[in-house]
N, C-alpha and C. Protein backbone atom coordinates (compact mmCIF):
# COMPACT_ATOMS: atom_id res chain seq x y z
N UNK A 1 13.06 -77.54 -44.18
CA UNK A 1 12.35 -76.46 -44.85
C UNK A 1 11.54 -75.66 -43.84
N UNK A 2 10.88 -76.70 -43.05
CA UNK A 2 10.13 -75.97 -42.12
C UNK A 2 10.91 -74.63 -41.40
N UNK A 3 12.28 -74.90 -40.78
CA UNK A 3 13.13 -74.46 -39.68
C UNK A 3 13.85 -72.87 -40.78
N UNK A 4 13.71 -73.10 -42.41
CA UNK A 4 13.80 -72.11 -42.90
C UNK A 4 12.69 -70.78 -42.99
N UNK A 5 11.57 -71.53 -43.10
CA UNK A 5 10.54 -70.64 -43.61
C UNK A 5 10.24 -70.17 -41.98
N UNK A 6 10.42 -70.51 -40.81
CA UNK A 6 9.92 -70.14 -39.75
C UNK A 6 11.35 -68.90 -39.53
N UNK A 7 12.04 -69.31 -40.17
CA UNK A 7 13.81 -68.20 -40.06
C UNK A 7 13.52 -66.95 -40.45
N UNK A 8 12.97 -67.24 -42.17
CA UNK A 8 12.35 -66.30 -43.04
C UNK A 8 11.25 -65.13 -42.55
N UNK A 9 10.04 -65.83 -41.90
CA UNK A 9 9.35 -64.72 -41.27
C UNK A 9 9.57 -63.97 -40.12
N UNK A 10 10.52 -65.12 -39.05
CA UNK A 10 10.72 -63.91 -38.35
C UNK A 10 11.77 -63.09 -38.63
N UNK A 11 12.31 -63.26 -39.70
CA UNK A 11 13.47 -61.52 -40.50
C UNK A 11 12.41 -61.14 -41.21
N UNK A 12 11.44 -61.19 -41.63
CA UNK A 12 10.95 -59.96 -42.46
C UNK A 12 9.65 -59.63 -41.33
N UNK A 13 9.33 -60.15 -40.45
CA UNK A 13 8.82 -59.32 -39.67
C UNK A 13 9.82 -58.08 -38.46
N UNK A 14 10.77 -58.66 -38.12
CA UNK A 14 11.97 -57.55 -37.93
C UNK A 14 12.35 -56.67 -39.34
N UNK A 15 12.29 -57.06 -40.44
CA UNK A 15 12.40 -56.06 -41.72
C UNK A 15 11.20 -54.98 -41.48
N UNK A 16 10.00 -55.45 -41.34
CA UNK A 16 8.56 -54.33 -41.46
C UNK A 16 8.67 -53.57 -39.93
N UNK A 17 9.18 -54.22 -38.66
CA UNK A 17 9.47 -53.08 -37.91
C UNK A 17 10.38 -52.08 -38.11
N UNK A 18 11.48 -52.28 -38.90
CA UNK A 18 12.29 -51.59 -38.69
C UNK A 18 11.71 -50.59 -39.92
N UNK A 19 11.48 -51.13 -40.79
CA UNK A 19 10.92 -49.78 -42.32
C UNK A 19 9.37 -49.47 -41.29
N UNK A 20 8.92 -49.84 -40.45
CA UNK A 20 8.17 -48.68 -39.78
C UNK A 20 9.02 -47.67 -38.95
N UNK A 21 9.34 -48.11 -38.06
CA UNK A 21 10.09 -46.96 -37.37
C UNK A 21 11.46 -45.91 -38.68
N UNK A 22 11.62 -46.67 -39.68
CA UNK A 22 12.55 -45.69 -41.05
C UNK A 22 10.80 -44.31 -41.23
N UNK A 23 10.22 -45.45 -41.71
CA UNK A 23 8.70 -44.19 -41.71
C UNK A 23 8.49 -43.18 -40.62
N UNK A 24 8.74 -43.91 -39.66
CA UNK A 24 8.19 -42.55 -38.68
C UNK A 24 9.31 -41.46 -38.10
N UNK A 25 10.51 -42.02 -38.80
CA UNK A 25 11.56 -41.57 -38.54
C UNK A 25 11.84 -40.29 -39.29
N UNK A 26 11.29 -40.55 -40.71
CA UNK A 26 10.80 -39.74 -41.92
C UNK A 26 9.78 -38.89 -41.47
N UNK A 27 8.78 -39.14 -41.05
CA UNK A 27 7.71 -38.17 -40.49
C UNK A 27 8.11 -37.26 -39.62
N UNK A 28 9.02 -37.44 -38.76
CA UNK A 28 9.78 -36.69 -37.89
C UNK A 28 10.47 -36.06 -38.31
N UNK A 29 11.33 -36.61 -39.25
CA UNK A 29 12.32 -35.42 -40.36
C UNK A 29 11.34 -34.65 -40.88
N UNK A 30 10.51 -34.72 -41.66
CA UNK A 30 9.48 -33.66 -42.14
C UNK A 30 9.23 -32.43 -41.14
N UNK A 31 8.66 -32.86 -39.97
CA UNK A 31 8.33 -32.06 -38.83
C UNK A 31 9.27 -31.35 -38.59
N UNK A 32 10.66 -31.44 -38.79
CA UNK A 32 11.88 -30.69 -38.12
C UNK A 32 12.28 -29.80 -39.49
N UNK A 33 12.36 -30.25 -40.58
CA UNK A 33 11.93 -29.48 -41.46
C UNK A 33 11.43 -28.47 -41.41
N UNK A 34 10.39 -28.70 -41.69
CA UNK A 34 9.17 -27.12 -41.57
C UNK A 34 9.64 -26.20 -40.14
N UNK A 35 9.75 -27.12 -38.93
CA UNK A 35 9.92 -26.25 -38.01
C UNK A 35 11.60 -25.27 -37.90
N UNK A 36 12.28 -26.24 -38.56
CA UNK A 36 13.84 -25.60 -38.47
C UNK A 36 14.41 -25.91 -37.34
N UNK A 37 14.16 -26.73 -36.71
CA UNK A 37 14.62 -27.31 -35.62
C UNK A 37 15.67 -28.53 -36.29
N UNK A 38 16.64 -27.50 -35.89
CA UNK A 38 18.28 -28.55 -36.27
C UNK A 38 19.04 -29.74 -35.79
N UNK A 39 18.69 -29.16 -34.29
CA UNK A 39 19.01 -29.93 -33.62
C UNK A 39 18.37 -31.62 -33.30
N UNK A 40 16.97 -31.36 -33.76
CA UNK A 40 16.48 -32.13 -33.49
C UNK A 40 16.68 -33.39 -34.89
N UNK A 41 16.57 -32.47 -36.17
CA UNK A 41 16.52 -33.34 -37.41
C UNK A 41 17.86 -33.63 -37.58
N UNK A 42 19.30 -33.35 -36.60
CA UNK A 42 20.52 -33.98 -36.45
C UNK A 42 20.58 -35.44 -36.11
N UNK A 43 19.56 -35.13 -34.97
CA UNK A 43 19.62 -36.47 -34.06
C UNK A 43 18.69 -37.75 -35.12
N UNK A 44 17.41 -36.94 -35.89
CA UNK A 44 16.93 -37.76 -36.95
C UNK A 44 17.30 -38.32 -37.83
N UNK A 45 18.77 -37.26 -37.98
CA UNK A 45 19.62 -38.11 -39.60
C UNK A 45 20.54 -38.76 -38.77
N UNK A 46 20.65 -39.19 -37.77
CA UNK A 46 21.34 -40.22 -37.31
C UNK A 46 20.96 -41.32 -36.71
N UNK A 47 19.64 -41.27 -36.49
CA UNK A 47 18.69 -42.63 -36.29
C UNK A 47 18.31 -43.36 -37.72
N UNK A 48 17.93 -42.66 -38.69
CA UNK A 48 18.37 -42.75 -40.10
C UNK A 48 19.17 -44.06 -40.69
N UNK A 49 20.18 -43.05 -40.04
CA UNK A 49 21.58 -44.11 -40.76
C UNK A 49 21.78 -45.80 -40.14
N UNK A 50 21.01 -45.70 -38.41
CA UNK A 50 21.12 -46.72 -37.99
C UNK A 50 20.44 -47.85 -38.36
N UNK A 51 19.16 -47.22 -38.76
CA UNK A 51 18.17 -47.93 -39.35
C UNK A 51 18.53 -48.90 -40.49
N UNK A 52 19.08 -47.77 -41.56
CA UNK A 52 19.68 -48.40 -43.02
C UNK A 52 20.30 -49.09 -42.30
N UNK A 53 21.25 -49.06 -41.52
CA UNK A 53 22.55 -49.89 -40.94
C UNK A 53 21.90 -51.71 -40.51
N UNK A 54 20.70 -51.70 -40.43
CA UNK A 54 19.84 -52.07 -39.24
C UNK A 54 19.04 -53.31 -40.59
N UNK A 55 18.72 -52.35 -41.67
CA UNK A 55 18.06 -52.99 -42.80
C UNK A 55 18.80 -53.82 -43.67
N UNK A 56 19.93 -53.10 -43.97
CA UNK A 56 21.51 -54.19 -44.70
C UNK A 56 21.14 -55.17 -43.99
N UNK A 57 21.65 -55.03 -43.02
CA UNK A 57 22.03 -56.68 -42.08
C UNK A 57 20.74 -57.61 -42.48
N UNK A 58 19.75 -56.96 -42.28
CA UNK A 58 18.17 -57.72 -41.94
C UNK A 58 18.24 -58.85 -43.71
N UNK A 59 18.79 -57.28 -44.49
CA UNK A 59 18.42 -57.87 -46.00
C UNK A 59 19.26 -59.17 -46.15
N UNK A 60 20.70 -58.51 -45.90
CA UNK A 60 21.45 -59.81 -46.32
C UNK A 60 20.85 -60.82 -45.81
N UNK A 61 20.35 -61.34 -44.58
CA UNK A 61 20.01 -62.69 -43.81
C UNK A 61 19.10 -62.99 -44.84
N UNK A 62 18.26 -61.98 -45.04
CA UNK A 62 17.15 -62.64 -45.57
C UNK A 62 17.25 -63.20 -47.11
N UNK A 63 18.34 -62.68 -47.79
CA UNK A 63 18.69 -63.06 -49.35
C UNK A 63 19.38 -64.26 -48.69
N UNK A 64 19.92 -64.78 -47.65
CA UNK A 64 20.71 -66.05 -47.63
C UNK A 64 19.78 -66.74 -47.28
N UNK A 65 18.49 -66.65 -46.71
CA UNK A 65 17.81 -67.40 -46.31
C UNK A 65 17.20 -67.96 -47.32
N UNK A 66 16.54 -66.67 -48.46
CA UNK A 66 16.53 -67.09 -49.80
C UNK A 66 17.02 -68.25 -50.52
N UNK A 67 18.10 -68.31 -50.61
CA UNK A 67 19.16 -69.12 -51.14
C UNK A 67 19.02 -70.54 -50.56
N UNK A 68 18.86 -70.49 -49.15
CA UNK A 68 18.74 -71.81 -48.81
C UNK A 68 17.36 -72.49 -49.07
N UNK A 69 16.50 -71.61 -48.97
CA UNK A 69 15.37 -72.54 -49.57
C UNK A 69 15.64 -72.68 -51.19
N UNK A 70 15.78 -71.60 -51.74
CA UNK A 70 16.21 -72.24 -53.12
C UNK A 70 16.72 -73.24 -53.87
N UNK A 71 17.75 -73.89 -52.66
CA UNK A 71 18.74 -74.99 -52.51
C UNK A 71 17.82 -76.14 -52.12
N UNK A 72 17.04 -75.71 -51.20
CA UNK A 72 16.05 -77.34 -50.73
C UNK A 72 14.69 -77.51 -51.84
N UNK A 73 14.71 -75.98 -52.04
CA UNK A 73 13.30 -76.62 -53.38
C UNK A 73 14.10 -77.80 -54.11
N UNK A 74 15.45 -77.49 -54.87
CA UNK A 74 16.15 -78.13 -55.94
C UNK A 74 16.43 -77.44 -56.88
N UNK A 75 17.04 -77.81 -58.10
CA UNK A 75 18.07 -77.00 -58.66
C UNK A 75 17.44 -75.93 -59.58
N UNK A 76 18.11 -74.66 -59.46
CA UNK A 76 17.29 -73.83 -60.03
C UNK A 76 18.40 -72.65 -60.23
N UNK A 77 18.08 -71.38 -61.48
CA UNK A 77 19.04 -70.43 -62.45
C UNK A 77 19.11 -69.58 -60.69
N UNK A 78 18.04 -68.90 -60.72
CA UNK A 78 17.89 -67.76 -59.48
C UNK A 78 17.23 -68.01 -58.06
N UNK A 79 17.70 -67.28 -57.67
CA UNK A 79 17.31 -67.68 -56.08
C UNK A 79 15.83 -66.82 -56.70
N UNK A 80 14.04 -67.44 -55.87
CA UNK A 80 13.21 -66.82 -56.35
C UNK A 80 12.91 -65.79 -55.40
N UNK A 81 12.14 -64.84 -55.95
CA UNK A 81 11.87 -63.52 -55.25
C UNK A 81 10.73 -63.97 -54.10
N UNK A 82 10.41 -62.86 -53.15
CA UNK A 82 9.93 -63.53 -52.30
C UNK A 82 8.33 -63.64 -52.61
N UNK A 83 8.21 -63.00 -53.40
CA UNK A 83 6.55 -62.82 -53.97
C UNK A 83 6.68 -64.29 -54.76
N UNK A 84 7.18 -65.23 -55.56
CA UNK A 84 7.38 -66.05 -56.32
C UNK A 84 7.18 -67.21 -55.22
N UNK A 85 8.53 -66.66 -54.04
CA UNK A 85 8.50 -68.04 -53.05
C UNK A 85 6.96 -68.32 -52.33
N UNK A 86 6.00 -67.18 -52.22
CA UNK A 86 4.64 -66.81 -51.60
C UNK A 86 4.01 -68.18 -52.07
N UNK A 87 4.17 -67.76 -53.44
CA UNK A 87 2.79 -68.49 -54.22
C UNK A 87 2.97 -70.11 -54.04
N UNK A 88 4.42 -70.66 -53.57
CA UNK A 88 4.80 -71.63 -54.02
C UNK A 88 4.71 -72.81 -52.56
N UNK A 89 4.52 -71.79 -51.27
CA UNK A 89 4.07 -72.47 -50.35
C UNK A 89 2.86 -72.48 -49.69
N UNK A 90 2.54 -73.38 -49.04
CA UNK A 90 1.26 -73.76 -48.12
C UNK A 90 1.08 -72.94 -46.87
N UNK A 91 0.01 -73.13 -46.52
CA UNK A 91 -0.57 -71.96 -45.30
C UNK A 91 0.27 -72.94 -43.97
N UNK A 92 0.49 -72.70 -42.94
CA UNK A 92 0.34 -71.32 -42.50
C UNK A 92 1.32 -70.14 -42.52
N UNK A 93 2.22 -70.36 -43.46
CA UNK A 93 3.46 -69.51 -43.39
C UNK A 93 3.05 -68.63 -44.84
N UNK A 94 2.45 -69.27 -45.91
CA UNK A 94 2.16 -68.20 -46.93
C UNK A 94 1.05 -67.42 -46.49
N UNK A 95 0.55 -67.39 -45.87
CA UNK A 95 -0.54 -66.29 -45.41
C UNK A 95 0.53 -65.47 -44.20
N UNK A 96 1.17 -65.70 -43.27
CA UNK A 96 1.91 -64.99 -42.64
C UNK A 96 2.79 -64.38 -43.84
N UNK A 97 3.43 -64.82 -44.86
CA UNK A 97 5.03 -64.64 -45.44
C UNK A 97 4.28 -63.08 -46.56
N UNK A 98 2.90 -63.19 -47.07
CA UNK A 98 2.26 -62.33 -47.80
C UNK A 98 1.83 -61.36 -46.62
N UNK A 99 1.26 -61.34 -45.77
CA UNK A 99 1.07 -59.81 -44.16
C UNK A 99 2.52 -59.32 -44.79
N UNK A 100 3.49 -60.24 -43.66
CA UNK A 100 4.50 -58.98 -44.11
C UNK A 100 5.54 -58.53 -45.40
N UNK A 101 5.36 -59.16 -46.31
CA UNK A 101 5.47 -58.71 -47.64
C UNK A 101 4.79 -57.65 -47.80
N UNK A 102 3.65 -57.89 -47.65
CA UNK A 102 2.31 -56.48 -48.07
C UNK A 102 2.84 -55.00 -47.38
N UNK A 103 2.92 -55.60 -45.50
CA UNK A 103 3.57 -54.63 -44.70
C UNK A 103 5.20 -53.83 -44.92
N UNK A 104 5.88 -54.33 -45.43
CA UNK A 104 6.77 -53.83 -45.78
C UNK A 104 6.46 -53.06 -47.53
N UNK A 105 6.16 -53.82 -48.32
CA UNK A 105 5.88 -52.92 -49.32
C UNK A 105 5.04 -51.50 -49.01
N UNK A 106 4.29 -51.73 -48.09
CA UNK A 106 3.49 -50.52 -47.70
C UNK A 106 4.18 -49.35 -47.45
N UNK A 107 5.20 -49.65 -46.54
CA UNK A 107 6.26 -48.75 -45.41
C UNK A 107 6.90 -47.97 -46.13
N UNK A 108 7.66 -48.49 -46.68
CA UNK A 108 8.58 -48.67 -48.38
C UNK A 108 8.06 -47.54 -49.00
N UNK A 109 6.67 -48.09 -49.85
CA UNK A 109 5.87 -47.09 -50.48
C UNK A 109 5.83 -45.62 -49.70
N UNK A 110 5.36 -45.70 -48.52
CA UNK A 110 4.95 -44.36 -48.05
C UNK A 110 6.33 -43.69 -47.17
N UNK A 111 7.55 -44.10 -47.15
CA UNK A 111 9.11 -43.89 -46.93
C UNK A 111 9.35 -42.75 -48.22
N UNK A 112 9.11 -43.66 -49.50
CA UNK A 112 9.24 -43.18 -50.51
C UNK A 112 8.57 -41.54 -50.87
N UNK A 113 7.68 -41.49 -50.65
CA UNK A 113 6.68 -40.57 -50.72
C UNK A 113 7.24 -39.39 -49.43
N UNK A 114 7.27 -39.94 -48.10
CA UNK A 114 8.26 -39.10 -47.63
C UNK A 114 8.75 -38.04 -47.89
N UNK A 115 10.30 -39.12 -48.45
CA UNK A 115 11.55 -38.25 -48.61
C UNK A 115 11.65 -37.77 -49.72
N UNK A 116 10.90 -37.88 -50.51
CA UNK A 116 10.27 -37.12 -52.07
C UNK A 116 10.13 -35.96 -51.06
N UNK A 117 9.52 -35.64 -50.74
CA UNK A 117 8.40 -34.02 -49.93
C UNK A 117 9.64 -33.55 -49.46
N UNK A 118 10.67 -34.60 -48.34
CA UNK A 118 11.48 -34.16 -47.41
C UNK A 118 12.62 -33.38 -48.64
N UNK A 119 13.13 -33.96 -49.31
CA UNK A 119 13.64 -33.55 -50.44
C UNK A 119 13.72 -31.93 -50.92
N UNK A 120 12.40 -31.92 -51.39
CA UNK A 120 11.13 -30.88 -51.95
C UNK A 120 11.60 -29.68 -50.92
N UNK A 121 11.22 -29.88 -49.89
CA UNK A 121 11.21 -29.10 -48.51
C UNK A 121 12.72 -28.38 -48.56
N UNK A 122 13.76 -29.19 -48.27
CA UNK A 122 15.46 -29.08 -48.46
C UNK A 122 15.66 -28.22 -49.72
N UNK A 123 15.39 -28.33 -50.59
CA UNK A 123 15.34 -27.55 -51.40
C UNK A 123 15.16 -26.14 -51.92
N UNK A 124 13.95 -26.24 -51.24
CA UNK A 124 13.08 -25.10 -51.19
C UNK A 124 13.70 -23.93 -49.66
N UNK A 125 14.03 -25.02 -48.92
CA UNK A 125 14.72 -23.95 -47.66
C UNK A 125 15.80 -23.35 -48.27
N UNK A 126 16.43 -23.95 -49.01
CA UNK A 126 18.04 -24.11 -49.28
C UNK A 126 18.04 -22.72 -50.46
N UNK A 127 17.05 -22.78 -51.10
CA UNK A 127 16.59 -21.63 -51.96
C UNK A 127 16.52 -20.37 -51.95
N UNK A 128 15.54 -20.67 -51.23
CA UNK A 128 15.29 -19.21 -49.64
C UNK A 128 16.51 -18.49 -48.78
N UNK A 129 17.16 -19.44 -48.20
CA UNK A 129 18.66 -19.14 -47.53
C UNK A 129 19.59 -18.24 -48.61
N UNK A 130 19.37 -18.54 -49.95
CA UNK A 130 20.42 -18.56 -50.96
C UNK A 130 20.01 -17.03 -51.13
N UNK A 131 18.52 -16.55 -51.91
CA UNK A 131 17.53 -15.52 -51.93
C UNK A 131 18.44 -14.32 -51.10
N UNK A 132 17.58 -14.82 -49.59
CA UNK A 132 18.13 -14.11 -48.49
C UNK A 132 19.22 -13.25 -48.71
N UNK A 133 20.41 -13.71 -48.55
CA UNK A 133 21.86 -13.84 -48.29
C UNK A 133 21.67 -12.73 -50.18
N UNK A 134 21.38 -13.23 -50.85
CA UNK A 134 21.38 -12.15 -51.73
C UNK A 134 21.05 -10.93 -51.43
N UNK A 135 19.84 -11.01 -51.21
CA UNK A 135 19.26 -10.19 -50.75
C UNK A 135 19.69 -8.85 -49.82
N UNK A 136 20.60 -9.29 -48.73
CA UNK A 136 21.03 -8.75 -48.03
C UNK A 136 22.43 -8.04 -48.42
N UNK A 137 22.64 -8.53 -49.01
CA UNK A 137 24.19 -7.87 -49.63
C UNK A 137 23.90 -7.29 -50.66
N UNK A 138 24.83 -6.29 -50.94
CA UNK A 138 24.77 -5.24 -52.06
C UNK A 138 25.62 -5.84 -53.01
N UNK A 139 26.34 -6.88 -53.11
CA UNK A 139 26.97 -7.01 -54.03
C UNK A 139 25.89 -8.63 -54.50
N UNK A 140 26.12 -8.66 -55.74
CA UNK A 140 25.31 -9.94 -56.74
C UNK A 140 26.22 -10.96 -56.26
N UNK A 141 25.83 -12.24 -55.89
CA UNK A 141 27.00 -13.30 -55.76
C UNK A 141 27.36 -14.03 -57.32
N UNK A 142 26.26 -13.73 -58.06
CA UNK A 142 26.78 -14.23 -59.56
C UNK A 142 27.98 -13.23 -60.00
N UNK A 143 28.57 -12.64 -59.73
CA UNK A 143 29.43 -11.74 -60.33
C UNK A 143 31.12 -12.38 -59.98
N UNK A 144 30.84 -13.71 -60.82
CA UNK A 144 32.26 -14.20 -60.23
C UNK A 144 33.13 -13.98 -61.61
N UNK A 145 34.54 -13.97 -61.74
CA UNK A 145 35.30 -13.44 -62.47
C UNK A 145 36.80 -14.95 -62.21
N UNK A 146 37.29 -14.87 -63.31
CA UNK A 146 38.28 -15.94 -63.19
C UNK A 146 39.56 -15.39 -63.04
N UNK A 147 40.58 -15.71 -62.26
CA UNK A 147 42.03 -15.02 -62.13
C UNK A 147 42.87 -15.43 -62.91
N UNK A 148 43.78 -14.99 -63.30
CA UNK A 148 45.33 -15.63 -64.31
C UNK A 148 45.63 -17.23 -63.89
N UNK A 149 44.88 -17.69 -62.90
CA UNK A 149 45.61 -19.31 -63.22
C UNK A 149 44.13 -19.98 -63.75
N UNK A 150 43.03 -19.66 -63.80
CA UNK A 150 41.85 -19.80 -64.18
C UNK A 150 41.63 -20.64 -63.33
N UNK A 151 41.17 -20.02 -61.89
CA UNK A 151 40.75 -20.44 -60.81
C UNK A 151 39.29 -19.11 -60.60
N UNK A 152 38.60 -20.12 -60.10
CA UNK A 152 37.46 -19.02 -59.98
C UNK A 152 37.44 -18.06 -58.80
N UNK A 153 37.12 -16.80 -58.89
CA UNK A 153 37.24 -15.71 -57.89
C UNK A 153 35.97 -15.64 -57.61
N UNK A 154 35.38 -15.77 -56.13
CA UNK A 154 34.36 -15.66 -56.08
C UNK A 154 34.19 -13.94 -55.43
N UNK A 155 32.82 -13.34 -55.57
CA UNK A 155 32.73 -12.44 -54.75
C UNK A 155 32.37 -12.17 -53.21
N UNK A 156 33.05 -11.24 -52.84
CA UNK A 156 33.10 -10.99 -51.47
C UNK A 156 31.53 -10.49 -51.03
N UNK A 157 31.33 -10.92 -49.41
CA UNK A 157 29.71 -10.38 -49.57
C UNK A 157 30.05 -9.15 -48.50
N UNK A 158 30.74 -8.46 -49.02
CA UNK A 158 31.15 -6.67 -48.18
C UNK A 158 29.95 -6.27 -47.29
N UNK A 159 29.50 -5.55 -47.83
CA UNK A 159 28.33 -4.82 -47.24
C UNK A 159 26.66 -5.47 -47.14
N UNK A 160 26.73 -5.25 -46.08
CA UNK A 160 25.32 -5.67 -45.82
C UNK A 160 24.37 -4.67 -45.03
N UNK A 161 23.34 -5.60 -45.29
CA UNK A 161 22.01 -4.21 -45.43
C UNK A 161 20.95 -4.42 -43.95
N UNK A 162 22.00 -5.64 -43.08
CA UNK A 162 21.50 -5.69 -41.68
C UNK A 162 22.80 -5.68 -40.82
N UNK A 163 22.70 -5.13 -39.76
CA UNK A 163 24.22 -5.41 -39.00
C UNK A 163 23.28 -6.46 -37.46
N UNK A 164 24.84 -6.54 -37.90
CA UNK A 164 24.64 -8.73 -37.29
C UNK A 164 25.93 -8.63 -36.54
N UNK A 165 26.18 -7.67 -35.67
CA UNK A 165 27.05 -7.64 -34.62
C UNK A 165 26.32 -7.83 -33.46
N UNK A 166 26.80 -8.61 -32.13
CA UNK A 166 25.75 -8.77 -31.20
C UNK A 166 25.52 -7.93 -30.31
């Protein structure tokens, strides 16, 4: 049991580094956001993905690790959650096993909160772009019309009201 629960914390303390650096990874997407810097929030949505890539792995270990203590408590319906497994052991690993529980719920929480905004933001650019591009053309882009196979015809954006030759 011992050789589990010492398994257990050090994956969820590699879990709370890695949902920190997902957080600040997020904070950085925000920043590239607002600024419109593409290039940079490219390279962000691909540290991103490594991360998630990074957190799977972390999770699965840690749901099997689950399992095995579940197996040495004795027989039982569900493997228990890790807030459940907290209460159920002795210091010095339930006072470590609750830090980073807490620490990761934290990360989590404010990840969340994030990519809500980051979201928000995408949106709102994406809006603007759309506006624009209206804007600039003389023709309405809602003015779409359906052809004889009832395929949609969209409209052409002909004329425009800036010239964008270099």
């Amino acid at each position: 049991m011992e050789y589990l629960l010492q398994n257990l914390t050090e994956t969820l303390s590699s879990m709370a580094n890695v949902y920190n650096d997902i957080l600040k990874t997020a904070q950085d997407k925000q920043k590239y956001i607002i600024s419109g810097d593409i290039d940079n929030l490219e390279s962000v949505i691909y540290q991103e993905r490594n991360l998630a890539e990074n957190i799977i792995l972390l999770e699965k270990k840690r749901r099997y690790i689950m399992q095995s203590i579940n197996q040495t408590l004795g027989p039982g319906d569900e493997t228990p959650v890790l807030g459940e497994l907290i209460e159920k052991i002795r210091d010095p690993y339930k006072n470590k096993l609750k830090e980073q529980y807490d620490a990761i719920k934290d990360a989590i929480m404010k990840v969340q909160v994030i990519n809500k905004s980051n979201t928000m933001l995408t949106k709102h650019s994406l809006k603007f772009i759309n506006n624009f591009i209206r804007t600039i053309c003389s023709e309405s882009l809602n003015d779409s019309t359906y052809r004889q196979s009832g395929e949609r015809n969209e409209p052409e954006l002909k004329e425009m009201l800036i010239e964008v030759s270099a």
